[in-house]
Protein backbone atom coordinates (compact mmCIF):
# COMPACT_ATOMS: atom_id res chain seq x y z
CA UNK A 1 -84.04 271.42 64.65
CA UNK A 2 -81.32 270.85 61.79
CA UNK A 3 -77.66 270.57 62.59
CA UNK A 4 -75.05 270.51 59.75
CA UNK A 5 -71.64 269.88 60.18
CA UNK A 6 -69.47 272.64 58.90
CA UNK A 7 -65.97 272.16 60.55
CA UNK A 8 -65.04 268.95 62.60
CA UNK A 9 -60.87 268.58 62.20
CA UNK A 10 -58.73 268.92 64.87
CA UNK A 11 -56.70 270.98 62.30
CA UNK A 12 -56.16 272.11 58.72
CA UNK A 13 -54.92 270.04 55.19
CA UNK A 14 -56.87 269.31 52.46
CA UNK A 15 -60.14 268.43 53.10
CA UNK A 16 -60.28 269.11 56.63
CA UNK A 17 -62.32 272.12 58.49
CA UNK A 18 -61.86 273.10 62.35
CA UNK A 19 -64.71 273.15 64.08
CA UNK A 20 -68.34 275.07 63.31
CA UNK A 21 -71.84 273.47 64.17
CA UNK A 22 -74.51 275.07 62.21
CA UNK A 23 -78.05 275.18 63.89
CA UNK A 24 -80.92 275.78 61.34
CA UNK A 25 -80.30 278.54 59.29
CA UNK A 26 -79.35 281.21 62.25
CA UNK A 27 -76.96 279.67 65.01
CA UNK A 28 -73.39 278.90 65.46
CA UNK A 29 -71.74 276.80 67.70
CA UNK A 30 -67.86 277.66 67.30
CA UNK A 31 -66.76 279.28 64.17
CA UNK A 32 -63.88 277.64 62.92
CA UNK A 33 -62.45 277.79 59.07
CA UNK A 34 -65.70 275.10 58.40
CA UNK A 35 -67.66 278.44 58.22
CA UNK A 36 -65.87 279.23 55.40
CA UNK A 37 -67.60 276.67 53.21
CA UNK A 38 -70.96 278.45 53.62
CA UNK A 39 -71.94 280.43 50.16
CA UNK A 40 -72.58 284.41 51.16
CA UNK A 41 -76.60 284.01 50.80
CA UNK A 42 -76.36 281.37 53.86
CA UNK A 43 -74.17 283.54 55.96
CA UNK A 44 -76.62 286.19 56.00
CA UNK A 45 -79.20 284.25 58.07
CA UNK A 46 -76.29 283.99 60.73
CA UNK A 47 -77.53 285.70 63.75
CA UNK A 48 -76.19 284.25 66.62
CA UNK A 49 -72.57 282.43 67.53
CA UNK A 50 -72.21 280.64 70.51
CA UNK A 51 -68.42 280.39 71.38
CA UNK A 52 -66.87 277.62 73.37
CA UNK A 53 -63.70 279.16 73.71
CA UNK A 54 -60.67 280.96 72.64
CA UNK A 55 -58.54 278.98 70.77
CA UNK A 56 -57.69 279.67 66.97
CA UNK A 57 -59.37 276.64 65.82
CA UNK A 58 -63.11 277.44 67.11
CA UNK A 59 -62.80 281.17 66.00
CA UNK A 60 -60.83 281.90 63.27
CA UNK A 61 -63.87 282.09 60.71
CA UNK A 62 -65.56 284.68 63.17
CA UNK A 63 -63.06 287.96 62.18
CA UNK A 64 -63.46 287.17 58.26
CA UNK A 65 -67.44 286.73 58.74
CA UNK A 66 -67.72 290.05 60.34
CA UNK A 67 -66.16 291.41 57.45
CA UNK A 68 -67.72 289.42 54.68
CA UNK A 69 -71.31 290.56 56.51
CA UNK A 70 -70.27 294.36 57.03
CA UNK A 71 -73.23 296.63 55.89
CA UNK A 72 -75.46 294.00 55.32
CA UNK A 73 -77.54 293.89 58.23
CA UNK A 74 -79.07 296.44 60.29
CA UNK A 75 -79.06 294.46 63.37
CA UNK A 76 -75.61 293.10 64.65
CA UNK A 77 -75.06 289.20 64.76
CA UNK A 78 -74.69 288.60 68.67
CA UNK A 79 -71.72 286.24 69.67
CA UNK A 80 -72.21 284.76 72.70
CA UNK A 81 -69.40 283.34 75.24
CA UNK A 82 -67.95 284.18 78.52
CA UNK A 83 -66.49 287.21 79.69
CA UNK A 84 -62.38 285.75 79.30
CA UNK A 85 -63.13 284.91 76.21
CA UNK A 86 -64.45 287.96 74.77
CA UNK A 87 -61.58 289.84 76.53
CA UNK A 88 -59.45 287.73 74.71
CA UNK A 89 -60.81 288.14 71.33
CA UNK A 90 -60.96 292.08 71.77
CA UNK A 91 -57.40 292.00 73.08
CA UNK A 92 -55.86 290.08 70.41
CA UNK A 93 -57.79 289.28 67.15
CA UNK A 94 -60.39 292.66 67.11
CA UNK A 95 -57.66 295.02 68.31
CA UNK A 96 -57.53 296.86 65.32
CA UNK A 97 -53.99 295.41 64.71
CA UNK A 98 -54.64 292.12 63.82
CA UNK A 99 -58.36 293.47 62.66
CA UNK A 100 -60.81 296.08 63.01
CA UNK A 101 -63.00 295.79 66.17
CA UNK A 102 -66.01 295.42 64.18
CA UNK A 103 -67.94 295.29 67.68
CA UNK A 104 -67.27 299.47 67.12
CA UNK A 105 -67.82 299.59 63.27
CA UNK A 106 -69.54 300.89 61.43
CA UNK A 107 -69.77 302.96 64.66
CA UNK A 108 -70.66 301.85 68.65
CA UNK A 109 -74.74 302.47 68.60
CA UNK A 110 -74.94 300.25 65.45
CA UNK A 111 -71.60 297.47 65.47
CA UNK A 112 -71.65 294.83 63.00
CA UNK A 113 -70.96 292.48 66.31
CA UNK A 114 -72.05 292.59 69.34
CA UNK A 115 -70.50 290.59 72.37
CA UNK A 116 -72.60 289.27 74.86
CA UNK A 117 -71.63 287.72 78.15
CA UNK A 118 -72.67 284.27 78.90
CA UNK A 119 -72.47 282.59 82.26
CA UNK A 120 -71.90 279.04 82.93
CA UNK A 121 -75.46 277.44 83.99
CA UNK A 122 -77.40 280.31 81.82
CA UNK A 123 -79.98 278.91 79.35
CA UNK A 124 -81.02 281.46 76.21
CA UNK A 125 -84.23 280.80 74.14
CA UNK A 126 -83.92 281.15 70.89
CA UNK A 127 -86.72 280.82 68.20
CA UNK A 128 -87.99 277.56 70.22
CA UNK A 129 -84.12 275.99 70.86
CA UNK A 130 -82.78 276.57 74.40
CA UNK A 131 -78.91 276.68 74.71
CA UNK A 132 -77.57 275.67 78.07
CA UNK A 133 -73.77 276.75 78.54
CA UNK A 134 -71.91 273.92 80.60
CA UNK A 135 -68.20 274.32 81.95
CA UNK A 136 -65.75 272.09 81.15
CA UNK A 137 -61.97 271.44 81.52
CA UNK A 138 -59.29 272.89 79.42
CA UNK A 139 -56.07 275.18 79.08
CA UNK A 140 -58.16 278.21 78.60
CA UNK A 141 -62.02 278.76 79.73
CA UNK A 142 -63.64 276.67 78.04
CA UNK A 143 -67.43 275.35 77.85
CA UNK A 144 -69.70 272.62 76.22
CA UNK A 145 -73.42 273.77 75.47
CA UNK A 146 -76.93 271.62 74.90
CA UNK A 147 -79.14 272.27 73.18
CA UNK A 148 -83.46 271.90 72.93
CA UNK A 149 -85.39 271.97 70.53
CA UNK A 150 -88.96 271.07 70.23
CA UNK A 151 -88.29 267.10 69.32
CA UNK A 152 -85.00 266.41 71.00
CA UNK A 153 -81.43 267.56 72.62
CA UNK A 154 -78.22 267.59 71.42
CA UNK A 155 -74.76 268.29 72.95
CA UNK A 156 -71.97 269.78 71.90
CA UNK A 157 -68.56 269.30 73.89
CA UNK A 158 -66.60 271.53 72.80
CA UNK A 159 -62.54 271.21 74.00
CA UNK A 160 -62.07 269.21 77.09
CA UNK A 161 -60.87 266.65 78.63
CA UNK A 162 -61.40 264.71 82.06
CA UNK A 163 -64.35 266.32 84.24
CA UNK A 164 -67.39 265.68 86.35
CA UNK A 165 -69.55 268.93 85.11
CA UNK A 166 -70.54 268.35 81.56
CA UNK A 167 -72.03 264.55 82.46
CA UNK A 168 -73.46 265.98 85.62
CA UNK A 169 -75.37 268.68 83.69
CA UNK A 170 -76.72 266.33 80.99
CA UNK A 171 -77.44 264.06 83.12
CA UNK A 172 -79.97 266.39 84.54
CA UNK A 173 -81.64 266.47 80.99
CA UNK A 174 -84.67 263.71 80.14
CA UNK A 175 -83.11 262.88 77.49
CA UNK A 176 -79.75 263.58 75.03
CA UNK A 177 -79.91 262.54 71.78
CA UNK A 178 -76.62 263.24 70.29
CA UNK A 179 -73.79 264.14 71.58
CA UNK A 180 -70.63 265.63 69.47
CA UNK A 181 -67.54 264.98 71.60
CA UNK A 182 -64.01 265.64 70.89
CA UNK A 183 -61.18 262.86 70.92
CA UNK A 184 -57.96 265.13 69.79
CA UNK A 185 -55.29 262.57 70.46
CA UNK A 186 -54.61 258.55 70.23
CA UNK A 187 -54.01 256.59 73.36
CA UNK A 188 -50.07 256.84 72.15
CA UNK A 189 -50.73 260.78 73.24
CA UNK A 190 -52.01 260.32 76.40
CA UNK A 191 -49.51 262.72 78.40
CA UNK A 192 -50.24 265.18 75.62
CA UNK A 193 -53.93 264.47 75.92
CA UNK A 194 -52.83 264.93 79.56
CA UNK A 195 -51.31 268.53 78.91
CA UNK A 196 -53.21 269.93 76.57
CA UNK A 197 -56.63 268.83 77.98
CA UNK A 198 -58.26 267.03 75.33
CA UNK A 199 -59.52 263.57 75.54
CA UNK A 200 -57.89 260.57 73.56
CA UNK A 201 -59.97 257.35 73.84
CA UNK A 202 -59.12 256.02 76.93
CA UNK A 203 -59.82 259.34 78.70
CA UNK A 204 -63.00 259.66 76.99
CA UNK A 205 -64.24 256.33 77.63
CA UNK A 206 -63.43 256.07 81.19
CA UNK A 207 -65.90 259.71 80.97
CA UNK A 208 -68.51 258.35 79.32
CA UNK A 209 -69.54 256.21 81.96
CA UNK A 210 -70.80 258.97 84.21
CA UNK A 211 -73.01 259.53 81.19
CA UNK A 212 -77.21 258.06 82.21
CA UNK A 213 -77.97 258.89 78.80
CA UNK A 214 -77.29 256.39 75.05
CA UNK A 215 -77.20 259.20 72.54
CA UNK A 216 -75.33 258.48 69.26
CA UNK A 217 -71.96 259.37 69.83
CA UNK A 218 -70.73 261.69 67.00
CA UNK A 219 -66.49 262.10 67.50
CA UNK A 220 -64.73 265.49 66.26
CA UNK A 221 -61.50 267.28 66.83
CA UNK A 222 -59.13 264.40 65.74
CA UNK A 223 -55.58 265.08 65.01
CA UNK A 224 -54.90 265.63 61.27
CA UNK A 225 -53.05 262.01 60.23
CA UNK A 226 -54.44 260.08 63.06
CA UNK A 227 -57.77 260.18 62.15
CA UNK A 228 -57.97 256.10 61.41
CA UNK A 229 -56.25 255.29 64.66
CA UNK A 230 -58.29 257.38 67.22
CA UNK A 231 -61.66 256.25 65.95
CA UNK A 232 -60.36 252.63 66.02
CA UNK A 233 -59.25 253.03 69.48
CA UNK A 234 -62.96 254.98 70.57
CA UNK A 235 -64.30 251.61 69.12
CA UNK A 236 -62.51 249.45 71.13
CA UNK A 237 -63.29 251.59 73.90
CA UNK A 238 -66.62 252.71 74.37
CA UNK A 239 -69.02 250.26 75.34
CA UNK A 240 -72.98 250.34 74.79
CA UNK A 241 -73.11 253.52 73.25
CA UNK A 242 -73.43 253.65 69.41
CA UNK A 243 -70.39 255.60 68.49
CA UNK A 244 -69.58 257.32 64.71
CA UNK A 245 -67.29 259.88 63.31
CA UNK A 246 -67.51 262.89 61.67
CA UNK A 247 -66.30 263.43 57.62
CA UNK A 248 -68.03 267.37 57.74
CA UNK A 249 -71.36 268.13 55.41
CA UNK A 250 -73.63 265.72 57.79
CA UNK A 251 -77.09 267.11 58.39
CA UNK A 252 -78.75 265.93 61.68
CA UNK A 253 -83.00 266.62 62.17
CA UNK A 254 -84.15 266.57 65.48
């Protein structure tokens, strides 16, 4: 299993790509403006998004794909989430205001997208790779997924902050091998952290001890500017655990 880093920014600027987790050639986890990086012939092997929520950042590529990928398949890519968020995307981004509902074009029987319901817990095979959907705790619902393959696991946190169920589902895994975690604010933030429900480095280290597992700690989502300060912090924070950040175009093999 292959994982390239598409998007990893807590925001926009030069440089800088919200979130999007490539698997192989066919799977998406999030599908932030880091999608938009991908030349056309790559898109097309696109068959599958896995969303961990609503917010802007994690799905603003996913409109602009479906119409970059109109007519070229017969088969619809499938985007996977949970019920509140597909309501939300239908009610306010494929609305046919702020964009065609390509879920109904080029007609209903044959969509360009398809939405498909995911519940918290469920597990989908996928060409070998099983991807687990884990709750986790934020201002909107909101989940973190892991994901098999046939050599190793690797985690993805999407947005969250303070919580029990993401460490108690991996812990229930052999084995995690990476784990891409978010750490949106410094520890100056913390009542925004607080708030907003994203971990800064206190937060997330305090977390990370419910963790059984030593995977390599990969950190994303970092405010734009405070990059430098938040990673420096995580450093002085997390003990035992080998702990890196992301720059976007890293390729993991697993």
């Amino acid at each position: 299993m292959q994982i390239k880093i598409l998007g990893w920014s807590g925001g926009i600027g030069a440089g800088l790509r919200t979130t999007s987790f490539m698997l192989d050639d066919d799977i998406l986890i999030d599908a932030g403006t880091g999608l938009g990086d991908l030349p056309l012939n790559q898109m097309t092997g696109i068959r599958h998004i896995f969303l961990s929520h609503s917010h802007m950042d994690h799905i603003a590529g996913l409109p602009l794909l479906a119409d970059s990928m109109f007519g070229v398949h017969e088969e619809p890519i499938v985007v996977h989430a949970q019920e509140k968020t597909i309501k939300a995307l239908k009610v306010h981004i494929f609305n046919w205001i702020i964009w065609p509902d390509f879920s109904e074009l080029p007609n209903k029987e044959h969509p360009c997208i398809r939405f498909e319901e995911m519940q918290p817990g469920e597990k989908i095979m996928i060409r070998q790779r099983e991807i687990e959907m884990i709750p986790v705790n934020h201002t909107v619902p909101s989940v973190a997924y892991c994901v098999t393959g046939r050599n190793g696991t690797a985690a993805f946190s999407g947005d969250t902050t303070t919580n029990d169920t993401l460490w108690s589902a991996l812990n229930k895994h052999e084995k995690v091998d990476l784990l891409f975690i978010e750490a949106a604010f410094a520890n100056l933030d913390l009542e925004i952290s607080r708030i907003s429900k994203h971990y800064c480095p206190q937060l997330l280290a305090k977390d990370l001890k419910k963790l059984n597992h030593q995977p390599e700690i990969w950190l994303t989502h970092f405010k734009p500017g405070d990059e430098d300060i938040i990673y420096q912090e995580c450093m002085d924070s997390i003990d035992g655990l080998s702990v890196h950040r992301l720059s976007g175009g890293e390729v993991f093999k697993l």
